[in-house]
Protein backbone atom coordinates (compact mmCIF):
# COMPACT_ATOMS: atom_id res chain seq x y z
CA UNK A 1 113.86 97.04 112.85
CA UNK A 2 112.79 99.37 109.95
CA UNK A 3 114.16 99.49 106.71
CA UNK A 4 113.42 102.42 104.68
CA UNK A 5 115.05 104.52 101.97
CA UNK A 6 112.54 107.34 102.94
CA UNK A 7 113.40 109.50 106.57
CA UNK A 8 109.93 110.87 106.81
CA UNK A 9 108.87 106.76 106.46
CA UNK A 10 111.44 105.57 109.31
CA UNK A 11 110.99 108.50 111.57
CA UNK A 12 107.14 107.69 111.60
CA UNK A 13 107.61 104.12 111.87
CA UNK A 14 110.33 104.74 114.92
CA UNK A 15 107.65 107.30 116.79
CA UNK A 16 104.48 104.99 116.62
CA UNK A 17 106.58 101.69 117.88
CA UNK A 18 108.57 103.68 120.53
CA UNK A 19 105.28 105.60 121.82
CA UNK A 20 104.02 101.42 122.53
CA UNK A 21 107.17 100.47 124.11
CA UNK A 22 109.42 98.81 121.36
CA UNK A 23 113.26 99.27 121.21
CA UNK A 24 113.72 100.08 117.21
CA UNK A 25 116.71 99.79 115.48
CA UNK A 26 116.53 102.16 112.25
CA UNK A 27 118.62 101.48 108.92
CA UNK A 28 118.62 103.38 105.38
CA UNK A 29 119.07 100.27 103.03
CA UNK A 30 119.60 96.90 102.80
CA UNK A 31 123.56 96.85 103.23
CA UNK A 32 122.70 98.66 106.36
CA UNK A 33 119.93 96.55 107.41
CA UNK A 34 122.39 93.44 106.96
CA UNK A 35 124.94 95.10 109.10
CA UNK A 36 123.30 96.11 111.67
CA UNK A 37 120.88 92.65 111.98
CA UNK A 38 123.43 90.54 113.70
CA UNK A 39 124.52 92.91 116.39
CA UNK A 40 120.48 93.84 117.19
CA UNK A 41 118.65 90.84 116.80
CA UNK A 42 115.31 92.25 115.53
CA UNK A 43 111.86 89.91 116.56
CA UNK A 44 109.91 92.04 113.92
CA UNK A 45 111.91 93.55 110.93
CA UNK A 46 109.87 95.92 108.14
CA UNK A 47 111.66 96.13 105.11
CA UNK A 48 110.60 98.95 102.00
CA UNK A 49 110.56 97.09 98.81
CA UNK A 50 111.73 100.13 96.46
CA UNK A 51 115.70 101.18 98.39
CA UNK A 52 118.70 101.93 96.19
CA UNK A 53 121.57 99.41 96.11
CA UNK A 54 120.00 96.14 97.69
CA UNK A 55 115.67 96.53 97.30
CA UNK A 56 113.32 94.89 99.46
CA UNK A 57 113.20 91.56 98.11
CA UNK A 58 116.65 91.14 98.09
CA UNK A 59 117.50 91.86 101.50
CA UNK A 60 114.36 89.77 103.01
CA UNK A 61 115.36 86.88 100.94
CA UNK A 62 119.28 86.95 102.15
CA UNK A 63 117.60 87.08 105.65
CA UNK A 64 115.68 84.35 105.26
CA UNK A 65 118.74 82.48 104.21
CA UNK A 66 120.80 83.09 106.96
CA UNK A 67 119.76 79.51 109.69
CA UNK A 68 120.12 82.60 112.57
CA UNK A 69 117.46 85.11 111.17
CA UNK A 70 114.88 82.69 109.01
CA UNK A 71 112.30 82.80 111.61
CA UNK A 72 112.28 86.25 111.98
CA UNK A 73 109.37 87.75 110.69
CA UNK A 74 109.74 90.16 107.74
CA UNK A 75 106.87 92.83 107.34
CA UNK A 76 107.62 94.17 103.64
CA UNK A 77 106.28 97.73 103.16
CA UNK A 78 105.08 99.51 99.96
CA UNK A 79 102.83 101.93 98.54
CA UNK A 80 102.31 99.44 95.90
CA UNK A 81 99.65 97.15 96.54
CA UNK A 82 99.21 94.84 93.51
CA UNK A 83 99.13 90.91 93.53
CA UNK A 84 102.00 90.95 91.66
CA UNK A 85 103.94 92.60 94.21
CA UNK A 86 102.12 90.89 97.57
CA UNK A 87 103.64 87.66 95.72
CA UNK A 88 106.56 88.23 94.92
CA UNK A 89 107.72 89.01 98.50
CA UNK A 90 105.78 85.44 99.71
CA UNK A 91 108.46 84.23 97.02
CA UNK A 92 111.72 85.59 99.19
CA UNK A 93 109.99 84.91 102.17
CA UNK A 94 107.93 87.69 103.54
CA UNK A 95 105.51 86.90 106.44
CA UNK A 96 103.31 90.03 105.71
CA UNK A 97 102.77 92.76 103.34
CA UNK A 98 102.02 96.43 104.63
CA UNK A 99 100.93 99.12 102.26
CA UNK A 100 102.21 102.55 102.59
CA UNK A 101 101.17 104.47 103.70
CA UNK A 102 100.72 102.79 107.06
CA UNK A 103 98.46 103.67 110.30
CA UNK A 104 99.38 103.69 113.65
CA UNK A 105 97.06 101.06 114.16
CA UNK A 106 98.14 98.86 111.22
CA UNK A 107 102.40 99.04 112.42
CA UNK A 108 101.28 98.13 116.03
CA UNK A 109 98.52 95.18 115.22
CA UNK A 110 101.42 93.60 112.70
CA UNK A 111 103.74 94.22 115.80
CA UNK A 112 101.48 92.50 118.30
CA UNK A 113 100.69 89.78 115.57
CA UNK A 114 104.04 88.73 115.40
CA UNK A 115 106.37 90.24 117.99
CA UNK A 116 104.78 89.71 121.25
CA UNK A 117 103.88 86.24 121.39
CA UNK A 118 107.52 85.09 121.25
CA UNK A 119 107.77 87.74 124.06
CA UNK A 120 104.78 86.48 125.99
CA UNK A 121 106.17 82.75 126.15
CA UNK A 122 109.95 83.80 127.08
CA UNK A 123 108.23 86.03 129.70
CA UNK A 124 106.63 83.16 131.43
């Protein structure tokens, strides 16, 4: 799943997974993302920090809270890069912390880094 504010951001994001093979679910903001979580299931979710309504921290946080969805890993994405802000998302829960803007490269190495061994162990 992506979470993003920013089309350009999502669309990018939704290319680059679906070009390796990934199923992506897309969502604007965080009310979205929550809506759309239960129904999908996500094994990787991104989530922009800066979104109107509910930010980034918020939403990974009430994810994290929820028993179904706190082992799901949540990639939080930013074009800032400060301590401050790599910290602050370790404090709601974040697994990673990807600066934007992302590579190729950089989406699909978090991706294998924490999608596809779940994937590899259910496959065997």
């Amino acid at each position: 799943m992506v979470i993003d504010d920013s089309n350009t951001i999502r669309r990018s994001a939704e290319i680059f997974l679906v070009q390796a093979g990934c199923q992506v679910v897309l969502a604007e903001d965080g009310f979205d993302a929550l809506a759309k979580i239960a129904d999908h299931q996500p094994n990787v979710i991104f989530c922009d920090i800066m979104m109107p309504r509910l930010d980034g921290y918020q939403t990974c946080s009430l994810i994290k809270k929820n028993p179904r969805f706190k082992a799901t890993p949540v990639i939080m994405l930013s074009s800032k890069d400060g301590l401050f802000d790599r910290a602050r998302g370790r404090m709601v829960g974040s697994d990673q912390y990807l600066t934007k803007p992302f590579t190729k490269d950089s989406l699909l190495q978090t991706v294998a880094t924490f999608a596809l061994p779940a994937e590899t162990e259910t496959n065997t």
